[in-house]
PDB file of N, CA and C in Angstrom:
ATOM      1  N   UNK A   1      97.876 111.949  94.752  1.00  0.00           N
ATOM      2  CA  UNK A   1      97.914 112.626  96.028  1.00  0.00           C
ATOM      3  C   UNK A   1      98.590 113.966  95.817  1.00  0.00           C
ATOM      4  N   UNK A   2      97.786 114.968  96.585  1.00  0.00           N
ATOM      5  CA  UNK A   2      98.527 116.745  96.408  1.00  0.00           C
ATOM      6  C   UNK A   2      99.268 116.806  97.198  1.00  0.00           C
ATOM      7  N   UNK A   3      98.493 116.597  98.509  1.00  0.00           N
ATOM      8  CA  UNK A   3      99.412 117.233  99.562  1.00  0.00           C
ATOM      9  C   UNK A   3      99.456 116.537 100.595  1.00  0.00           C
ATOM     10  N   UNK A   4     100.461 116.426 101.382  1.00  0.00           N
ATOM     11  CA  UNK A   4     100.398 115.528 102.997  1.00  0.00           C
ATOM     12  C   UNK A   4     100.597 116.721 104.144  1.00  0.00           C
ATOM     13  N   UNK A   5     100.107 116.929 105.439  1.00  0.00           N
ATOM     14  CA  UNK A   5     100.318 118.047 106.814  1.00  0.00           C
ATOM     15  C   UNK A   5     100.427 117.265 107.703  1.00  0.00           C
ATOM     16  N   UNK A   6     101.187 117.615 108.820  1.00  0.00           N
ATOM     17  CA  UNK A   6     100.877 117.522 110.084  1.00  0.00           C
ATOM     18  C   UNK A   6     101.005 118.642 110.841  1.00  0.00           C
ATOM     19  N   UNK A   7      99.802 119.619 111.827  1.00  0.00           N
ATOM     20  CA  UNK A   7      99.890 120.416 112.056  1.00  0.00           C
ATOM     21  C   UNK A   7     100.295 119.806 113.901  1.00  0.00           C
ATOM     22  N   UNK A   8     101.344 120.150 114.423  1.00  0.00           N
ATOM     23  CA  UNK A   8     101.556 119.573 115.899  1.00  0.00           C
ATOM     24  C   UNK A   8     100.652 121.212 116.565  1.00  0.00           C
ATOM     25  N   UNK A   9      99.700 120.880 117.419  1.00  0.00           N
ATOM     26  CA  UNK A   9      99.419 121.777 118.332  1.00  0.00           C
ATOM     27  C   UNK A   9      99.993 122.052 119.882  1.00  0.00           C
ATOM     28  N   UNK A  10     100.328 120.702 120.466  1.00  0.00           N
ATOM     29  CA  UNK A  10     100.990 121.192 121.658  1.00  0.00           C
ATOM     30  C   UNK A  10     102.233 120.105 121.466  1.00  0.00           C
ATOM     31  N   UNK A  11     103.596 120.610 121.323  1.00  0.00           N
ATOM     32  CA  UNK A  11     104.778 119.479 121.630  1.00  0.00           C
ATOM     33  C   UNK A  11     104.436 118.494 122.270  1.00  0.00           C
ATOM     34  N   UNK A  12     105.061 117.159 121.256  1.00  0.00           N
ATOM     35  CA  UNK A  12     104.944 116.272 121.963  1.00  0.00           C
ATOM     36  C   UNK A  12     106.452 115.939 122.854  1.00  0.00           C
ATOM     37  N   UNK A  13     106.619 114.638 123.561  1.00  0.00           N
ATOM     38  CA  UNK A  13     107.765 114.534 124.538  1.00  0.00           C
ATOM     39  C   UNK A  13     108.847 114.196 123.741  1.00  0.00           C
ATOM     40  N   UNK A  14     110.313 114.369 124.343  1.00  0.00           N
ATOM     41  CA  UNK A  14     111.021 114.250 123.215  1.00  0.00           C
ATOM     42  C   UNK A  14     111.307 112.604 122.908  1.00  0.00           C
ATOM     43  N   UNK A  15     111.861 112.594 121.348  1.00  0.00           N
ATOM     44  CA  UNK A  15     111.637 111.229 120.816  1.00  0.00           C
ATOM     45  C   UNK A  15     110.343 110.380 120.425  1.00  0.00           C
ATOM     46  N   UNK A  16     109.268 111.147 120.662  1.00  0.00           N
ATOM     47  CA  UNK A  16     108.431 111.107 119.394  1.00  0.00           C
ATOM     48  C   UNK A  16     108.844 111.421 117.913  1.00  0.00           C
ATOM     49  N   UNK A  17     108.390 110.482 117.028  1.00  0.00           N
ATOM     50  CA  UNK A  17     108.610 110.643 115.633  1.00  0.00           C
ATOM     51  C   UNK A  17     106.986 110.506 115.017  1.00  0.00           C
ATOM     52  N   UNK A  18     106.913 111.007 113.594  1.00  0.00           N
ATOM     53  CA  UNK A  18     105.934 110.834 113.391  1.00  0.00           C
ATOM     54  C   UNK A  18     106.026 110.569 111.937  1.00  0.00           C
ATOM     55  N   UNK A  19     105.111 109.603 111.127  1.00  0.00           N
ATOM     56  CA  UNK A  19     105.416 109.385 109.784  1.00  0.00           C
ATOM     57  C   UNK A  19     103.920 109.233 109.324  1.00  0.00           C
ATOM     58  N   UNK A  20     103.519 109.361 107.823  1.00  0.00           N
ATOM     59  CA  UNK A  20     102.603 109.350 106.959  1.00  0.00           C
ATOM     60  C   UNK A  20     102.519 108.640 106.234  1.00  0.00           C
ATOM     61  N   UNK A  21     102.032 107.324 105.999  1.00  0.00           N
ATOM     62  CA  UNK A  21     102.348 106.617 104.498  1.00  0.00           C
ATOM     63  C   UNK A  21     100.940 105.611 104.964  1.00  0.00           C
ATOM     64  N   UNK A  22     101.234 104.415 104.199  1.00  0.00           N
ATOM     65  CA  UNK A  22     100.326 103.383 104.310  1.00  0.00           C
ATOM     66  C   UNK A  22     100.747 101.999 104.851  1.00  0.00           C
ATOM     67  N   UNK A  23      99.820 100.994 105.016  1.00  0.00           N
ATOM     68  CA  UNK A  23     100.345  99.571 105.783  1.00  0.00           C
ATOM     69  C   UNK A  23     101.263  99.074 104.422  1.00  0.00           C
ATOM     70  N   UNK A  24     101.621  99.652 103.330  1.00  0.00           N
ATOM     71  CA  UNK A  24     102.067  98.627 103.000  1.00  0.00           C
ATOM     72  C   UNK A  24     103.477  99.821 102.782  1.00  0.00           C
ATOM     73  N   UNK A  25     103.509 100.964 102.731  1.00  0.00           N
ATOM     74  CA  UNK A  25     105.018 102.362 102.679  1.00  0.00           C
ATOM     75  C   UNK A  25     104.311 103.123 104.316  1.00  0.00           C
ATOM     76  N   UNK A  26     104.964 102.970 105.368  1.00  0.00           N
ATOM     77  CA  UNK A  26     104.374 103.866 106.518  1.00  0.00           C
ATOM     78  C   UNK A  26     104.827 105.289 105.989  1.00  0.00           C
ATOM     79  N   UNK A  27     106.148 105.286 105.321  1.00  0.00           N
ATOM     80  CA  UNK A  27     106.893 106.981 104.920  1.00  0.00           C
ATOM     81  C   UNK A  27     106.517 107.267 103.812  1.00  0.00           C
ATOM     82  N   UNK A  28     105.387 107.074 102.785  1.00  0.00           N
ATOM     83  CA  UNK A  28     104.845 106.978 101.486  1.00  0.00           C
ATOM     84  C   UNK A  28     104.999 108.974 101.378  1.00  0.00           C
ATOM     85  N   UNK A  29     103.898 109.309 102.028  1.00  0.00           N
ATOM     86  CA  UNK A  29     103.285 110.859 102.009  1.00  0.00           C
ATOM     87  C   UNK A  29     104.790 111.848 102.820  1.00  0.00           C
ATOM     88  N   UNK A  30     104.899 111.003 104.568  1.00  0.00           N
ATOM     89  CA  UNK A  30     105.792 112.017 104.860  1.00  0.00           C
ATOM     90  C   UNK A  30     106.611 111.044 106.213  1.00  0.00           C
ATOM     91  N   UNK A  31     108.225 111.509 105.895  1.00  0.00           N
ATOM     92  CA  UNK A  31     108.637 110.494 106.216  1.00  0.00           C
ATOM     93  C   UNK A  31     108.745 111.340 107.938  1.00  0.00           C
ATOM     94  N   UNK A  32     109.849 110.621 108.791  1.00  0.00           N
ATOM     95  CA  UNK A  32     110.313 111.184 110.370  1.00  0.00           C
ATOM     96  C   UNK A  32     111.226 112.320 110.077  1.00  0.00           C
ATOM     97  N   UNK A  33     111.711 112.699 109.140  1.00  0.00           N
ATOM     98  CA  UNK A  33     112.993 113.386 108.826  1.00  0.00           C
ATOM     99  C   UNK A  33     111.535 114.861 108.265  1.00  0.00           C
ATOM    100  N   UNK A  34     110.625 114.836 107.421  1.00  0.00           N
ATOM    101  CA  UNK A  34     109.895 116.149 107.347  1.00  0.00           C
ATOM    102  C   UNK A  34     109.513 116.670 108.081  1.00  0.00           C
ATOM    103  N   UNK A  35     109.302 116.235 110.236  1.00  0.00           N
ATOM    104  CA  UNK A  35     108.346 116.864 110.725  1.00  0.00           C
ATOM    105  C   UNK A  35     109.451 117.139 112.126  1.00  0.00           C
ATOM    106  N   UNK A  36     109.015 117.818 113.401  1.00  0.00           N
ATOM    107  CA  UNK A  36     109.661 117.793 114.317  1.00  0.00           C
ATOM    108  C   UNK A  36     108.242 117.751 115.393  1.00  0.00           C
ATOM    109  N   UNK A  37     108.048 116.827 115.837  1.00  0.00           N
ATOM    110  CA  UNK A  37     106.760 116.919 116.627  1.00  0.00           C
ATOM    111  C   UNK A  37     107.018 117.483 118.102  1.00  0.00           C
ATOM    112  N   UNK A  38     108.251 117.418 118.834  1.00  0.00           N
ATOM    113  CA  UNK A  38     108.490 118.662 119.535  1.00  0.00           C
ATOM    114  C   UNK A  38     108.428 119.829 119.387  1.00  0.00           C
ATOM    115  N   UNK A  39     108.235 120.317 118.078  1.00  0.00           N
ATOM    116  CA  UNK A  39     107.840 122.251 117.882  1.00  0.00           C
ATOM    117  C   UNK A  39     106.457 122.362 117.588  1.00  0.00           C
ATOM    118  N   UNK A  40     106.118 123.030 118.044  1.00  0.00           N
ATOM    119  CA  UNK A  40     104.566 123.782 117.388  1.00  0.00           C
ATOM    120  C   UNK A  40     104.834 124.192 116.444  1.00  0.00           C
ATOM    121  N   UNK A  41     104.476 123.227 115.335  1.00  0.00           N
ATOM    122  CA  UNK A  41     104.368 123.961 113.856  1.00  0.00           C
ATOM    123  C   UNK A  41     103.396 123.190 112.625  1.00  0.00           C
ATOM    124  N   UNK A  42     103.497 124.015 111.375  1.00  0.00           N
ATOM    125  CA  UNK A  42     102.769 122.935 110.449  1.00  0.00           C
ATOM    126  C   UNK A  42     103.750 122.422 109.179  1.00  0.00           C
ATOM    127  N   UNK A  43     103.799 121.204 109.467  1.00  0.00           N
ATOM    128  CA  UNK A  43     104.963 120.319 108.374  1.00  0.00           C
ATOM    129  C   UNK A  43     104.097 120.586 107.115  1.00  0.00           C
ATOM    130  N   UNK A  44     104.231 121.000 106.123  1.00  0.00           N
ATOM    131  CA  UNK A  44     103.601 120.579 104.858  1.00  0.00           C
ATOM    132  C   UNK A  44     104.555 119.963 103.923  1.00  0.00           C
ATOM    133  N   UNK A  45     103.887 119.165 103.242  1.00  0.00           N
ATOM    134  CA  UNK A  45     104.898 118.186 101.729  1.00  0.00           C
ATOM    135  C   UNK A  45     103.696 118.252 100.902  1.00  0.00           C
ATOM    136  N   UNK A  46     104.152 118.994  99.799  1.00  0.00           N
ATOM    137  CA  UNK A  46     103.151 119.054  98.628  1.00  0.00           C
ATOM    138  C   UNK A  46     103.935 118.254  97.837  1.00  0.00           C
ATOM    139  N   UNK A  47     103.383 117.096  96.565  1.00  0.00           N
ATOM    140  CA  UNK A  47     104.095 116.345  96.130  1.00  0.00           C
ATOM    141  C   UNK A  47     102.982 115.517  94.877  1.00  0.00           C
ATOM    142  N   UNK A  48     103.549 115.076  94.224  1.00  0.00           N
ATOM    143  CA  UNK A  48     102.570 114.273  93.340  1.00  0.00           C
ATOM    144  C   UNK A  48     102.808 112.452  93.418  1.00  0.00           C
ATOM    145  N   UNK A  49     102.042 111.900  94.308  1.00  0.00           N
ATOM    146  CA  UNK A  49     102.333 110.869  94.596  1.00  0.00           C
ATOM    147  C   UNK A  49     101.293 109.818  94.335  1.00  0.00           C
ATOM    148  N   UNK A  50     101.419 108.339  93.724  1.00  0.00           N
ATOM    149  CA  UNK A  50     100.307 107.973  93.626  1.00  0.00           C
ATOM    150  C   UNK A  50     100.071 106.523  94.539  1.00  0.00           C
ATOM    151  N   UNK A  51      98.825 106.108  94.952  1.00  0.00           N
ATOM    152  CA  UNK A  51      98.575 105.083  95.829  1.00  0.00           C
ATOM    153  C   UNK A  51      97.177 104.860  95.821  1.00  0.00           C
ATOM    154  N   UNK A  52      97.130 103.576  95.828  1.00  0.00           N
ATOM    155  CA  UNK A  52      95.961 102.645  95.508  1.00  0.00           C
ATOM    156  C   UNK A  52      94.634 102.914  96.124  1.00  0.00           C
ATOM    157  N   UNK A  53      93.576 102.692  96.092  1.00  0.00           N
ATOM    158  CA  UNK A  53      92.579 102.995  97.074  1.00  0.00           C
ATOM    159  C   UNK A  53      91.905 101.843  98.127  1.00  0.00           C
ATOM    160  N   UNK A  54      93.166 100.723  97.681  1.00  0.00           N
ATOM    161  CA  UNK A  54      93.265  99.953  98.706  1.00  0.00           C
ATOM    162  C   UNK A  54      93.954  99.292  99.875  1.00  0.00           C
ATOM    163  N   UNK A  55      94.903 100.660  99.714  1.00  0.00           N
ATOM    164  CA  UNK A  55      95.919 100.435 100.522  1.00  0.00           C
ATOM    165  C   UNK A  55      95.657 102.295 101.428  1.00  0.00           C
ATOM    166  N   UNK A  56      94.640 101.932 102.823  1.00  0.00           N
ATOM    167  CA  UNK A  56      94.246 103.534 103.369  1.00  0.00           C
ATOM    168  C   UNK A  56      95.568 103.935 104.302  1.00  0.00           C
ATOM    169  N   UNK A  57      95.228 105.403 104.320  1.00  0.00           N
ATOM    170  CA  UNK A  57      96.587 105.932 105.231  1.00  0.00           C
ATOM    171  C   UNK A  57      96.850 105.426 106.382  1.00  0.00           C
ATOM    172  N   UNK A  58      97.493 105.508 107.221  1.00  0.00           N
ATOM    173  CA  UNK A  58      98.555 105.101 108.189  1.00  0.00           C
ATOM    174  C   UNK A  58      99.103 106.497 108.458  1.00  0.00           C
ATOM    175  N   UNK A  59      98.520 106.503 109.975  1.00  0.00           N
ATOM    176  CA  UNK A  59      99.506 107.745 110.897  1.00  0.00           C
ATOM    177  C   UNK A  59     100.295 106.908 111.413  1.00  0.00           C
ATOM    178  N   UNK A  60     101.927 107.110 111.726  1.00  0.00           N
ATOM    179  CA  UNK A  60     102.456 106.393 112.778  1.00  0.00           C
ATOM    180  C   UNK A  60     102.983 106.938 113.671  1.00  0.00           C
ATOM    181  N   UNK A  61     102.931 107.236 115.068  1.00  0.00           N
ATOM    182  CA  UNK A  61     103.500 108.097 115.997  1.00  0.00           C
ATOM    183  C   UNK A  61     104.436 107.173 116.814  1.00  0.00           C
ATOM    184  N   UNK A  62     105.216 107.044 116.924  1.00  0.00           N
ATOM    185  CA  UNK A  62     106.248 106.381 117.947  1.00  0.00           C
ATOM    186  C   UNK A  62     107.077 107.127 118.693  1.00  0.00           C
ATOM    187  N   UNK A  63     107.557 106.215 119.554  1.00  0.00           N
ATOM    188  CA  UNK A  63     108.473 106.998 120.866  1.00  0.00           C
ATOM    189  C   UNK A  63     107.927 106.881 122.228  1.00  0.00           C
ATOM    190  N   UNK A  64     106.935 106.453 121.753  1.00  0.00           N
ATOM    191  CA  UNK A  64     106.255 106.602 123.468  1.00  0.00           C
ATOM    192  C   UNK A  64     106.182 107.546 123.868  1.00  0.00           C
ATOM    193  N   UNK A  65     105.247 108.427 122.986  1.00  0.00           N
ATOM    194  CA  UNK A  65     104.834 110.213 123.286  1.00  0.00           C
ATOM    195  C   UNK A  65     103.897 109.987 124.709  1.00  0.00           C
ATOM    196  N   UNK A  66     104.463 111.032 126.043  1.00  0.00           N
ATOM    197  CA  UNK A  66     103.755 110.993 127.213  1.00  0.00           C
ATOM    198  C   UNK A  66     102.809 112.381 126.871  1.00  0.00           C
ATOM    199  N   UNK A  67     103.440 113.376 126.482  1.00  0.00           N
ATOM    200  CA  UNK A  67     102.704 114.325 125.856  1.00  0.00           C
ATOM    201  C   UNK A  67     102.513 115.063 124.563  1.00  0.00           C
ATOM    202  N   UNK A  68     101.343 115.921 123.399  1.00  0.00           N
ATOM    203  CA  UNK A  68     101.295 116.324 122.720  1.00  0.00           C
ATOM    204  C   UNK A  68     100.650 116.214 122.101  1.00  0.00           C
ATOM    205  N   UNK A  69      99.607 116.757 121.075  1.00  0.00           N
ATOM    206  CA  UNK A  69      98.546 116.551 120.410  1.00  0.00           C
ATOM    207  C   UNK A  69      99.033 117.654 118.880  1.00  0.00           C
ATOM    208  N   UNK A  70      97.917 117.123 118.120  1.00  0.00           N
ATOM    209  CA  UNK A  70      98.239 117.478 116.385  1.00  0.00           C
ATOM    210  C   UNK A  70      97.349 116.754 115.400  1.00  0.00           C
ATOM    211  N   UNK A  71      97.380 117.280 114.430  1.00  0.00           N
ATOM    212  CA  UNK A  71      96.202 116.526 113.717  1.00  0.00           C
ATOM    213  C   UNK A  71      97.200 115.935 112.007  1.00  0.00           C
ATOM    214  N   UNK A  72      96.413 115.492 111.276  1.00  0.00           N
ATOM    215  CA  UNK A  72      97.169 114.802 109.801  1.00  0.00           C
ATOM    216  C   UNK A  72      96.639 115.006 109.268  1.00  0.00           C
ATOM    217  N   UNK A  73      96.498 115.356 107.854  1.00  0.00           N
ATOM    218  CA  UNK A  73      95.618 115.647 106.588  1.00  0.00           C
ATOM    219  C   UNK A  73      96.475 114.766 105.598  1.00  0.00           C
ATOM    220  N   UNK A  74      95.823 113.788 104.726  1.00  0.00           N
ATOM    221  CA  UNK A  74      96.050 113.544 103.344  1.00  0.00           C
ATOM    222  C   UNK A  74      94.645 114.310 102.633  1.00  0.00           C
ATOM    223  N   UNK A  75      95.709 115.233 101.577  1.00  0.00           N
ATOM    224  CA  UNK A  75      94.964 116.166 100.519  1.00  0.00           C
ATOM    225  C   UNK A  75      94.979 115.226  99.317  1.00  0.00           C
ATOM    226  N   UNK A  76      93.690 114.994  98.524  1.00  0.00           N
ATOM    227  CA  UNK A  76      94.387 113.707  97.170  1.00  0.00           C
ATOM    228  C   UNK A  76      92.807 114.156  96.069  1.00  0.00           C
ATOM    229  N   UNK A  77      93.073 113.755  94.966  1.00  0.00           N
ATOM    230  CA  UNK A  77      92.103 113.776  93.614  1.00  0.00           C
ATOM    231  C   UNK A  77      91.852 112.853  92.978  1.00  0.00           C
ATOM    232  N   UNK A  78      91.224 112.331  92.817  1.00  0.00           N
ATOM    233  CA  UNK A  78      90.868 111.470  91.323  1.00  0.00           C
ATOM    234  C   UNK A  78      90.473 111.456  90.157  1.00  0.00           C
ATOM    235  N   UNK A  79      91.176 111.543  89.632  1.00  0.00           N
ATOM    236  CA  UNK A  79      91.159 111.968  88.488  1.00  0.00           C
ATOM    237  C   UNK A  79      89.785 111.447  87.596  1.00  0.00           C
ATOM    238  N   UNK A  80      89.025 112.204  86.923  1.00  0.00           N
ATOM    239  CA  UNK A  80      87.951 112.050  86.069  1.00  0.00           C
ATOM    240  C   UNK A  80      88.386 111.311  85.033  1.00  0.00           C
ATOM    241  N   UNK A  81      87.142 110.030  84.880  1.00  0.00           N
ATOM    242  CA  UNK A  81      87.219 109.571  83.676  1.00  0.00           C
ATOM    243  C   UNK A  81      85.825 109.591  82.618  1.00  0.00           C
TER     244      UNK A  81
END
């Protein structure tokens, strides 16, 4: 894996958190502590991380967001054999 984003477009309410990982690491890619989903902004974590192709991503948003929208990208390669 290259890279993990979350780009927040409109704040969400406060005490939303938001994390990146998988069902089996939810904080694998990007944990609650990289992002602030109350600001309009874009979190990036570039990183070299590796994970199975059977274990798929996991957005997790909690808090009981009443408002805010944003999108997630996992960036990743496989390597040629």
């Amino acid at each position: 894996m290259l890279r993990a984003f979350v780009d927040v477009t409109t704040g969400y309410s406060a005490g939303t958190t938001i994390e990146l990982g998988t069902a089996a690491n939810a904080a694998l890619f990007m944990t609650t502590a990289q992002n602030t989903p109350q600001s309009v902004n874009l979190y990036d974590v570039f990183q070299d991380t590796v994970n199975t192709a059977a274990d798929p991503l996991r957005v997790t948003i909690a808090g009981g967001p009443s408002t805010g929208a944003g999108f997630a990208v996992v960036e990743y390669v496989t390597p040629l054999s």
